[in-house]
Protein backbone atom coordinates (compact mmCIF):
# COMPACT_ATOMS: atom_id res chain seq x y z
CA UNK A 1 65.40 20.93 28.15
CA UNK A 2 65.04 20.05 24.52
CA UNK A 3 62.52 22.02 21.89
CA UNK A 4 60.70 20.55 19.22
CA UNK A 5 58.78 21.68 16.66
CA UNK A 6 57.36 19.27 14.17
CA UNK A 7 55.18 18.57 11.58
CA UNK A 8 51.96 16.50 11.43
CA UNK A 9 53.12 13.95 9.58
CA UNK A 10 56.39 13.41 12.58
CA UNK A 11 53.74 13.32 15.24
CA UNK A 12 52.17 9.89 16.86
CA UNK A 13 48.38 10.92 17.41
CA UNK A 14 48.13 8.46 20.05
CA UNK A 15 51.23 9.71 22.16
CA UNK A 16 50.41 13.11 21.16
CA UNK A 17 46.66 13.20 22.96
CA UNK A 18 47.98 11.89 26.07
CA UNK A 19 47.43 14.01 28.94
CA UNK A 20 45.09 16.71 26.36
CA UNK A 21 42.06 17.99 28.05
CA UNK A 22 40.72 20.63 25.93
CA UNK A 23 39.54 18.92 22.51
CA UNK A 24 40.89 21.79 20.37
CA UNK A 25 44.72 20.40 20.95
CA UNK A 26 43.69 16.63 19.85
CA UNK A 27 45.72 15.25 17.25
CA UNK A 28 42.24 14.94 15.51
CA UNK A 29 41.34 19.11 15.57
CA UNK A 30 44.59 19.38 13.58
CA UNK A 31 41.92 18.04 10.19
CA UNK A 32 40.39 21.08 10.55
CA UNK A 33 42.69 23.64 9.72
CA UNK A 34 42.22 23.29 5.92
CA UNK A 35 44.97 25.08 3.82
CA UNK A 36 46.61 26.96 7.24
CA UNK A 37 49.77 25.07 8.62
CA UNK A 38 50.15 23.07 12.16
CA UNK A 39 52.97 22.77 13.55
CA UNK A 40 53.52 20.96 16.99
CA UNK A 41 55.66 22.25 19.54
CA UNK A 42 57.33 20.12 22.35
CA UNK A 43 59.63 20.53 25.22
CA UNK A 44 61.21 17.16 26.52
CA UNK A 45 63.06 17.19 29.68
CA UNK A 46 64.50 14.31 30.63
CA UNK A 47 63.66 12.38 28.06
CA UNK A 48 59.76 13.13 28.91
CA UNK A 49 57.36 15.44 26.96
CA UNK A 50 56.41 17.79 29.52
CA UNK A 51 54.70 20.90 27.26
CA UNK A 52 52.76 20.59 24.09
CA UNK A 53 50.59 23.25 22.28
CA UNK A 54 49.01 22.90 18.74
CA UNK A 55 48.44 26.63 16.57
CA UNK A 56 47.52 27.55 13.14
CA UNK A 57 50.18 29.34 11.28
CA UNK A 58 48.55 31.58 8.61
CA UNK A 59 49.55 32.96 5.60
CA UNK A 60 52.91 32.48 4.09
CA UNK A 61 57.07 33.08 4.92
CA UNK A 62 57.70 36.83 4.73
CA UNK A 63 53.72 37.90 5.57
CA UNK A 64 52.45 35.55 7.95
CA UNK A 65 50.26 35.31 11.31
CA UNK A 66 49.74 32.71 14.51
CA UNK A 67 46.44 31.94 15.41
CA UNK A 68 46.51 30.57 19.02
CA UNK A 69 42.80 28.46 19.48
CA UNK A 70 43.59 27.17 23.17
CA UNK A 71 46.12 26.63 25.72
CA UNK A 72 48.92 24.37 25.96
CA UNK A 73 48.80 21.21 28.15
CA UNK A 74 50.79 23.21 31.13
CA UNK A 75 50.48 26.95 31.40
CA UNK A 76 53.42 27.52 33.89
CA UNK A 77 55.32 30.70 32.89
CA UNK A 78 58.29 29.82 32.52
CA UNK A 79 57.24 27.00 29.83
CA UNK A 80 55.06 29.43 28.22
CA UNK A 81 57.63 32.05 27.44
CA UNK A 82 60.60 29.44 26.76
CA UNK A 83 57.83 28.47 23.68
CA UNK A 84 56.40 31.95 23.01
CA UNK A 85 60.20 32.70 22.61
CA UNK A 86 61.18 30.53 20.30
CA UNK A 87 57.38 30.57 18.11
CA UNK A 88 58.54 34.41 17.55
CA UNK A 89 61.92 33.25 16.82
CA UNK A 90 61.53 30.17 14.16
CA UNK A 91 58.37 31.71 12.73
CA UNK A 92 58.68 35.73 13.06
CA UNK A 93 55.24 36.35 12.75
CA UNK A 94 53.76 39.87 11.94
CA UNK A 95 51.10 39.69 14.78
CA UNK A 96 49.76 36.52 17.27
CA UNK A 97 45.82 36.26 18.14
CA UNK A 98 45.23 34.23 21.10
CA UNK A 99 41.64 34.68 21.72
CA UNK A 100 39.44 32.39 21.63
CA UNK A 101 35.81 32.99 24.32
CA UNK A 102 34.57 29.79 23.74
CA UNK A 103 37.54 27.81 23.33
CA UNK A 104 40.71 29.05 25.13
CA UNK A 105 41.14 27.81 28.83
CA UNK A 106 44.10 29.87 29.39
CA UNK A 107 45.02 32.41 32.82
CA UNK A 108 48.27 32.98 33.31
CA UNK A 109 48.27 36.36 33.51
CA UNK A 110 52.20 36.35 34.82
CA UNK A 111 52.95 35.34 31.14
CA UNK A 112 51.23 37.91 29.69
CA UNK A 113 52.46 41.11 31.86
CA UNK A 114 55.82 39.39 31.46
CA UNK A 115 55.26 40.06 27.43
CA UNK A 116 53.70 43.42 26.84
CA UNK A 117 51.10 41.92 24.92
CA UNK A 118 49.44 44.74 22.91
CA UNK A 119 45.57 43.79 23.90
CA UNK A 120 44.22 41.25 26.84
CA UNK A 121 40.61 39.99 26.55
CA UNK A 122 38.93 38.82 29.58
CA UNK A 123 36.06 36.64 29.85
CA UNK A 124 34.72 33.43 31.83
CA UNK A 125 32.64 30.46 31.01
CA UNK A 126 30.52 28.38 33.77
CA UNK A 127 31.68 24.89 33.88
CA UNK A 128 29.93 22.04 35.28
CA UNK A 129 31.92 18.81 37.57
CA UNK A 130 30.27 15.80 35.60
CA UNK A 131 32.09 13.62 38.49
CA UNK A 132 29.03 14.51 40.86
CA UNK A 133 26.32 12.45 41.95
CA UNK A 134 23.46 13.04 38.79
CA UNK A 135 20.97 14.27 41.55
CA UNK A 136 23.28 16.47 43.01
CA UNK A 137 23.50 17.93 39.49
CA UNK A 138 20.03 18.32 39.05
CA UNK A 139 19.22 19.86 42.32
CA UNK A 140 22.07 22.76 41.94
CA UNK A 141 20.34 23.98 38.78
CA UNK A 142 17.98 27.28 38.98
CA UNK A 143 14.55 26.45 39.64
CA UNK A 144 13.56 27.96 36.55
CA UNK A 145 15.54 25.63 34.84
CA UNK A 146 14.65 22.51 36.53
CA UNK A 147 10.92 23.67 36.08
CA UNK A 148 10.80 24.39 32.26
CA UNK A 149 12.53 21.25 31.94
CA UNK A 150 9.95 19.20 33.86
CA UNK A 151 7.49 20.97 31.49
CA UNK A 152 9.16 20.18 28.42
CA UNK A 153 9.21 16.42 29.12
CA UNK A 154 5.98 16.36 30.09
CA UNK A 155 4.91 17.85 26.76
CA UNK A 156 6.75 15.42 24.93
CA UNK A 157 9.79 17.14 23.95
CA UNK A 158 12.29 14.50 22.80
CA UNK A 159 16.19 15.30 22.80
CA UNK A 160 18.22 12.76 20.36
CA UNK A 161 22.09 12.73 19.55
CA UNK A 162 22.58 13.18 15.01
CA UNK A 163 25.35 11.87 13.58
CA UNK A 164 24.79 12.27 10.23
CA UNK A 165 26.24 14.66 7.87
CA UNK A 166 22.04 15.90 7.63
CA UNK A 167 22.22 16.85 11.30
CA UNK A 168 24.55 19.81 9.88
CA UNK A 169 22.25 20.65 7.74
CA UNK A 170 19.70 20.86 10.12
CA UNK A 171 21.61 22.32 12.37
CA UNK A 172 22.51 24.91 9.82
CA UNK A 173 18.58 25.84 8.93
CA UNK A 174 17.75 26.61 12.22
CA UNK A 175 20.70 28.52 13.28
CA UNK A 176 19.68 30.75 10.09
CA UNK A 177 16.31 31.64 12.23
CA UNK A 178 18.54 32.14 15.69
CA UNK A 179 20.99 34.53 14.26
CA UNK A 180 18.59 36.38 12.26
CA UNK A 181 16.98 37.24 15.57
CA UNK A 182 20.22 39.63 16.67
CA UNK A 183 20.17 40.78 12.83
CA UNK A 184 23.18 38.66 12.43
CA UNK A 185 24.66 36.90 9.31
CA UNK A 186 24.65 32.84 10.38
CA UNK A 187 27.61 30.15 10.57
CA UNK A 188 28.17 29.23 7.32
CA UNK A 189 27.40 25.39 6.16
CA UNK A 190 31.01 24.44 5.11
CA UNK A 191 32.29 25.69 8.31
CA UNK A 192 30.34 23.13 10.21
CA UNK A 193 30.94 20.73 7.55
CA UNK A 194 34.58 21.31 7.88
CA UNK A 195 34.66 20.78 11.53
CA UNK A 196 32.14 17.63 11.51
CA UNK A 197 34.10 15.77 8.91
CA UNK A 198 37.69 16.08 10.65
CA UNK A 199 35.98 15.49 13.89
CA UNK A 200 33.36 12.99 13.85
CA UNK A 201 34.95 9.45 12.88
CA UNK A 202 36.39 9.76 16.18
CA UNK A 203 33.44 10.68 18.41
CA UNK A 204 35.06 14.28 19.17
CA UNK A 205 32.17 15.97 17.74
CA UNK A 206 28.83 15.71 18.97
CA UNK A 207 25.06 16.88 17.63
CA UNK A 208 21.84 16.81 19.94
CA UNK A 209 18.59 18.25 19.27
CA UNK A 210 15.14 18.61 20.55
CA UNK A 211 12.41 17.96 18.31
CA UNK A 212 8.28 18.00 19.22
CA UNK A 213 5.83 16.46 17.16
CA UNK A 214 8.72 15.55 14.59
CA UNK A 215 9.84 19.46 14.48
CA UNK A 216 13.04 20.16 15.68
CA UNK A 217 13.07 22.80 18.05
CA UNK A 218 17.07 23.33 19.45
CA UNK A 219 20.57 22.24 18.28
CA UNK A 220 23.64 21.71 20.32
CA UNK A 221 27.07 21.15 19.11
CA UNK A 222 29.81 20.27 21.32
CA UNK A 223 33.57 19.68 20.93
CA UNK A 224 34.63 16.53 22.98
CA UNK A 225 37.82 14.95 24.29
CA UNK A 226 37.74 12.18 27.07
CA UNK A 227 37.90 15.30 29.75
CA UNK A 228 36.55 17.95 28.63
CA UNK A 229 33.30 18.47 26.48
CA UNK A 230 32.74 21.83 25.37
CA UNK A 231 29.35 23.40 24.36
CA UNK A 232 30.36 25.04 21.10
CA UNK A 233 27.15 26.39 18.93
CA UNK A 234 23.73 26.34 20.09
CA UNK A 235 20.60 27.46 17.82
CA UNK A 236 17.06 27.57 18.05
CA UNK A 237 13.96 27.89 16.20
CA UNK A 238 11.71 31.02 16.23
CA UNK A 239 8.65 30.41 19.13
CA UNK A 240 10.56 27.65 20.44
CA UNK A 241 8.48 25.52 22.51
CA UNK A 242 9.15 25.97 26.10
CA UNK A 243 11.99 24.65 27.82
CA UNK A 244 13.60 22.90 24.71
CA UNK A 245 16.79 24.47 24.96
CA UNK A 246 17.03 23.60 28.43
CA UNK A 247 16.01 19.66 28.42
CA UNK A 248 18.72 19.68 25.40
CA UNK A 249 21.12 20.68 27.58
CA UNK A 250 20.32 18.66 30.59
CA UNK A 251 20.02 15.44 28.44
CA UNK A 252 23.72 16.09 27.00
CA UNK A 253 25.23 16.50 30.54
CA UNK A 254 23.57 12.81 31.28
CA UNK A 255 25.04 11.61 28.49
CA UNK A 256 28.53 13.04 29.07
CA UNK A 257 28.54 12.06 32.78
CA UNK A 258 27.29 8.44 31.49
CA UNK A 259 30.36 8.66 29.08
CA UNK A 260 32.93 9.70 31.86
CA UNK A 261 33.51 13.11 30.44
CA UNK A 262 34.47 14.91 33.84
CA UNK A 263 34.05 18.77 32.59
CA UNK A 264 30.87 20.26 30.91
CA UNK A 265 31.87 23.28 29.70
CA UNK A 266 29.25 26.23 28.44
CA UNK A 267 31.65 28.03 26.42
CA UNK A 268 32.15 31.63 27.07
CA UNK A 269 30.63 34.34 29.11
CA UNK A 270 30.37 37.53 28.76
CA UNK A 271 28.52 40.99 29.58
CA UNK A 272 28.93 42.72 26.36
CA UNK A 273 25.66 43.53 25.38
CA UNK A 274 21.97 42.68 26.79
CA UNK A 275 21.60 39.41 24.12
CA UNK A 276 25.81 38.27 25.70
CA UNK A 277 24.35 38.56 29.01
CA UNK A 278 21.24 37.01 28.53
CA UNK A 279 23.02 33.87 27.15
CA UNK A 280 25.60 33.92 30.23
CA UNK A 281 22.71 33.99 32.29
CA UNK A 282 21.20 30.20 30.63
CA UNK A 283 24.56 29.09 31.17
CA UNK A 284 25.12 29.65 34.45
CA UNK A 285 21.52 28.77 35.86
CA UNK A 286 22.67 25.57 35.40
CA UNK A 287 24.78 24.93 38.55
CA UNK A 288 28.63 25.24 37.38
CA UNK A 289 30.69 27.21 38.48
CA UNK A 290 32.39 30.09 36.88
CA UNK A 291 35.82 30.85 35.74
CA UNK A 292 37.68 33.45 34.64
CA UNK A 293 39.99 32.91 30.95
CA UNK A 294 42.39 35.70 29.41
CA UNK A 295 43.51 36.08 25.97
CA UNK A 296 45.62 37.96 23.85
CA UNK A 297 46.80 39.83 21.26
CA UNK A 298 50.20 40.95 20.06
CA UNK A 299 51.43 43.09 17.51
CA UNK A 300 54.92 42.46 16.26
CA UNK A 301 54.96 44.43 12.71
CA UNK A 302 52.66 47.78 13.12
CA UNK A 303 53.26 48.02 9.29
CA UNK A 304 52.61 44.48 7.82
CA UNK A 305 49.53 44.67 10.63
CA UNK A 306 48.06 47.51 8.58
CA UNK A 307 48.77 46.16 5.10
CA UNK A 308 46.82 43.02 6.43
CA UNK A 309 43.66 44.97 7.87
CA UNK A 310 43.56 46.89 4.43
CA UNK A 311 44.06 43.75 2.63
CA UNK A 312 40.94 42.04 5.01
CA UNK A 313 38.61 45.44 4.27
CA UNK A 314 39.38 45.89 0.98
CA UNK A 315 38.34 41.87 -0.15
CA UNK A 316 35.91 42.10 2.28
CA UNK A 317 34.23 44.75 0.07
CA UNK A 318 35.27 42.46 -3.38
């Protein structure tokens, strides 16, 4: 077996995305990483690329960190520690996150007891089969979600895709009012921006909202590759009208089943706290099933791990 590990500018976009399912190792997520590096990593056996996974290297030569978004294209063991091997060995980072609820697929849990990673996070997401008959689909979801959604059409509760740069902005305003809610600071503006300007020339971004009498009432944004679409932020206004959130939601699995997306994913679930479980519980209600994700942290340099916390805290404070 042969190991690469290349640059963006040595990689074929086209060759690279064959065989990707989760939209976070596209070529075209790569855009998003701003000033942090990229590199590729490849093993070729036989001529034939059998393992590729896309990270974010942060920071720079002699005080620097891997941030892991999602799992490789094959999460076989032995693959995963031939490249966990040889990440630690080419860039000797002080500490790799790989932890990612909404994001990360990833469950080998073989790889990580074979590791000693410092910290394991555990957490599931419910995800929906988009290859089933539409019906079907329909009839597996609660009751209570099939009847607000009824309701919501029949009060006139429209659900359209944006894909303007606005639709950010909008996005943006109302997730101000949803956050607010759990006395929570919001996602910042350029970090949407950011994502919806590497990501939306080539449709692997999406925007939908529901709007009544010209009001917008919900936003949905989802990551998308030709498998997989993942539901990625969701916001709402304050008094919502009923069942908006729900007939958004509905009306974005149509259109991703119409598109021959074959995975509709609801991002990550968890029981943390009342307002975590409350949100798993929307998710869920409608039909998928649920599956459970692992991630990771590991601690390599105790002191330079420090140093960077203090660093974090004290321009945190700044």
């Amino acid at each position: 077996m042969e190991i690469r590990i290349l640059t963006k500018d040595l990689i074929n976009p086209i060759e690279w995305n064959i065989g990707i399912k989760n939209p976070t190792q596209l070529f075209e997520f790569a855009n998003t990483s701003g000033k942090f590096s990229i590199p590729y990593f490849l093993i070729i056996k036989d001529k034939d690329i059998i393992f590729k996974w896309q990270f974010f290297v942060v920071g720079f030569r002699y005080f620097r960190y891997i941030n892991i978004i999602s799992e490789p294209n094959i999460q076989t063991a032995e693959l995963l520690d031939i490249a966990f091997k040889e990440i630690l060995r080419v860039f000797n980072p002080f500490k790799i996150i790989f932890y990612s609820i909404t994001l990360s697929k990833f469950t080998n849990m073989d790889f990580l007891e074979l590791n000693n990673f410092n910290e394991i996070y555990r957490y599931g997401s419910s995800v929906l089969d988009l290859t089933q008959n539409e019906d079907v689909i329909f009839s597996n979801i609660h009751s209570k979600h099939r009847n607000v959604i009824k309701k919501a059409r029949k009060e006139d509760v429209e659900v359209f895709e944006d894909t303007s740069e606005q639709g950010i902005y909008d996005f943006y305003k109302i997730g101000v009012e949803t956050y607010a809610r759990s006395n929570k600071e919001a996602l910042g503006v350029e970090y949407l921006l950011k994502y919806f300007f590497a990501l939306s020339k080539t449709g692997n971004i999406k925007v939908f909202f529901a709007k009544k009498d010209n009001i917008i009432q919900a936003g949905a944004i989802f990551l998308v590759s030709k498998h997989m679409s993942i539901y990625w932020h969701g916001a709402s206004i304050n008094n919502c009208a009923t069942g908006s959130s729900n007939l958004l939601q509905w009306e974005a699995i149509k259109y991703f089943k119409q598109n021959g997306t074959k995975i509709y994913d609801f991002g990550g679930c968890s029981d943390l706290d009342e307002k975590a479980k409350s949100i798993s519980r929307f998710k869920s209600r409608f039909g998928g099933m649920t599956f459970n994700y692992i991630g990771f942290i590991k601690i390599n340099n105790i002191l330079k791990n420090m140093l960077f916390i203090f660093i974090k805290i004290f321009t945190n404070k700044g």
